[in-house]
Protein backbone atom coordinates (compact mmCIF):
# COMPACT_ATOMS: atom_id res chain seq x y z
CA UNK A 1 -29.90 69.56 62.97
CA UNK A 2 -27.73 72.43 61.12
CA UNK A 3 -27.43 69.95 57.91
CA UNK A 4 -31.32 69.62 57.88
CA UNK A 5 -31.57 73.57 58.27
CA UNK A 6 -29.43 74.04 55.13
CA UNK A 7 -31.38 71.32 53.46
CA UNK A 8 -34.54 72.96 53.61
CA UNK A 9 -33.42 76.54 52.85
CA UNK A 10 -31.16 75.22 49.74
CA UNK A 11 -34.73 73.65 48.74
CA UNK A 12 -36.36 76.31 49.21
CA UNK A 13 -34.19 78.67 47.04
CA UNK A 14 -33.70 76.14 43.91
CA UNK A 15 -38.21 76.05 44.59
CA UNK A 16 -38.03 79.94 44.23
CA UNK A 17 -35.32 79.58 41.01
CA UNK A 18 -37.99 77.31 39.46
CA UNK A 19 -40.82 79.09 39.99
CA UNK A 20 -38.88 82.54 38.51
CA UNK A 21 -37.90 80.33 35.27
CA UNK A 22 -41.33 78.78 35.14
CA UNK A 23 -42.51 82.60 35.15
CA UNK A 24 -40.04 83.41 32.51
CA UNK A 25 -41.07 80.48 29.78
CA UNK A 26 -44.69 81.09 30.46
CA UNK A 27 -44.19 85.21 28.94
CA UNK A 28 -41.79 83.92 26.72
CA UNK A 29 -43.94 81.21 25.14
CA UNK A 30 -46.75 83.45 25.26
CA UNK A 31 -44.87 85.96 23.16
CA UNK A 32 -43.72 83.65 20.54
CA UNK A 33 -47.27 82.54 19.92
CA UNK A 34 -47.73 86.48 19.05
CA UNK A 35 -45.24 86.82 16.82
CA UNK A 36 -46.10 83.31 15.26
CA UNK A 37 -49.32 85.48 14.51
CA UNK A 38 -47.72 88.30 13.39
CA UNK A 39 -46.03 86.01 11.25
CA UNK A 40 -49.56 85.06 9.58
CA UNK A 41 -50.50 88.37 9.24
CA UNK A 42 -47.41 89.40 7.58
CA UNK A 43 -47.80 86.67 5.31
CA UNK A 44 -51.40 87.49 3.81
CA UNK A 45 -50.60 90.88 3.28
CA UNK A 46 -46.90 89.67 0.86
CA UNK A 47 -49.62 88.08 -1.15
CA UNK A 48 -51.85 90.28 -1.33
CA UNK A 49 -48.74 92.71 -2.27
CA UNK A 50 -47.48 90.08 -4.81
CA UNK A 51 -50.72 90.05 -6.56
CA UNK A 52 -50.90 93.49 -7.00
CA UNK A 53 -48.11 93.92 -8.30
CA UNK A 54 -48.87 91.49 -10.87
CA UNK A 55 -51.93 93.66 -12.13
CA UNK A 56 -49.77 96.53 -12.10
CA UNK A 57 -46.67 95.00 -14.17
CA UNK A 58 -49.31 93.64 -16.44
CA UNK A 59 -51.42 96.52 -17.06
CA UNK A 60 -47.79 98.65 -17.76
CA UNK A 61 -47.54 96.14 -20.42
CA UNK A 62 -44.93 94.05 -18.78
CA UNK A 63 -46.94 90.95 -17.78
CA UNK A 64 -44.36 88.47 -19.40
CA UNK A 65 -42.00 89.81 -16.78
CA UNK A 66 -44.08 89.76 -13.71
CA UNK A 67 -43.19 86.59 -12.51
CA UNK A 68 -39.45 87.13 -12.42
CA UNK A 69 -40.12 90.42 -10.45
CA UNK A 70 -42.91 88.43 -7.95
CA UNK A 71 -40.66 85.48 -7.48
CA UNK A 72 -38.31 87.47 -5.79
CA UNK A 73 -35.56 85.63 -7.81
């Protein structure tokens, strides 16, 4: 009868461990799905960056050298 009473409340606590991990992945799944779309967003507005600064190099009169400044090499 004692083992059985251990049983059950050692089940019991690895149920409650579960469920507070389960909790845990859920937020943190949740919050790299925002920062995957952060990630988009951040990404649209380096090109629209990029091409601007293209215009700008080539109306300074330095259009040859644009793509070694946008290339970021």
């Amino acid at each position: 009868m004692d083992g059985s009473i251990y049983l059950v409340g050692l089940g019991g606590l690895v149920s409650a461990l579960l469920s507070i991990i389960a909790y845990f992945l859920h937020y943190m799944h949740r919050d790299f799905r925002a920062v995957q779309a952060d990630m988009i967003q951040l990404r649209k507005e380096v090109g629209f960056i990029k091409v601007d600064l293209v215009r700008l190099l080539k109306v300074m009169g330095m259009g040859k050298a644009s793509s070694h400044f946008v290339s970021g090499s």
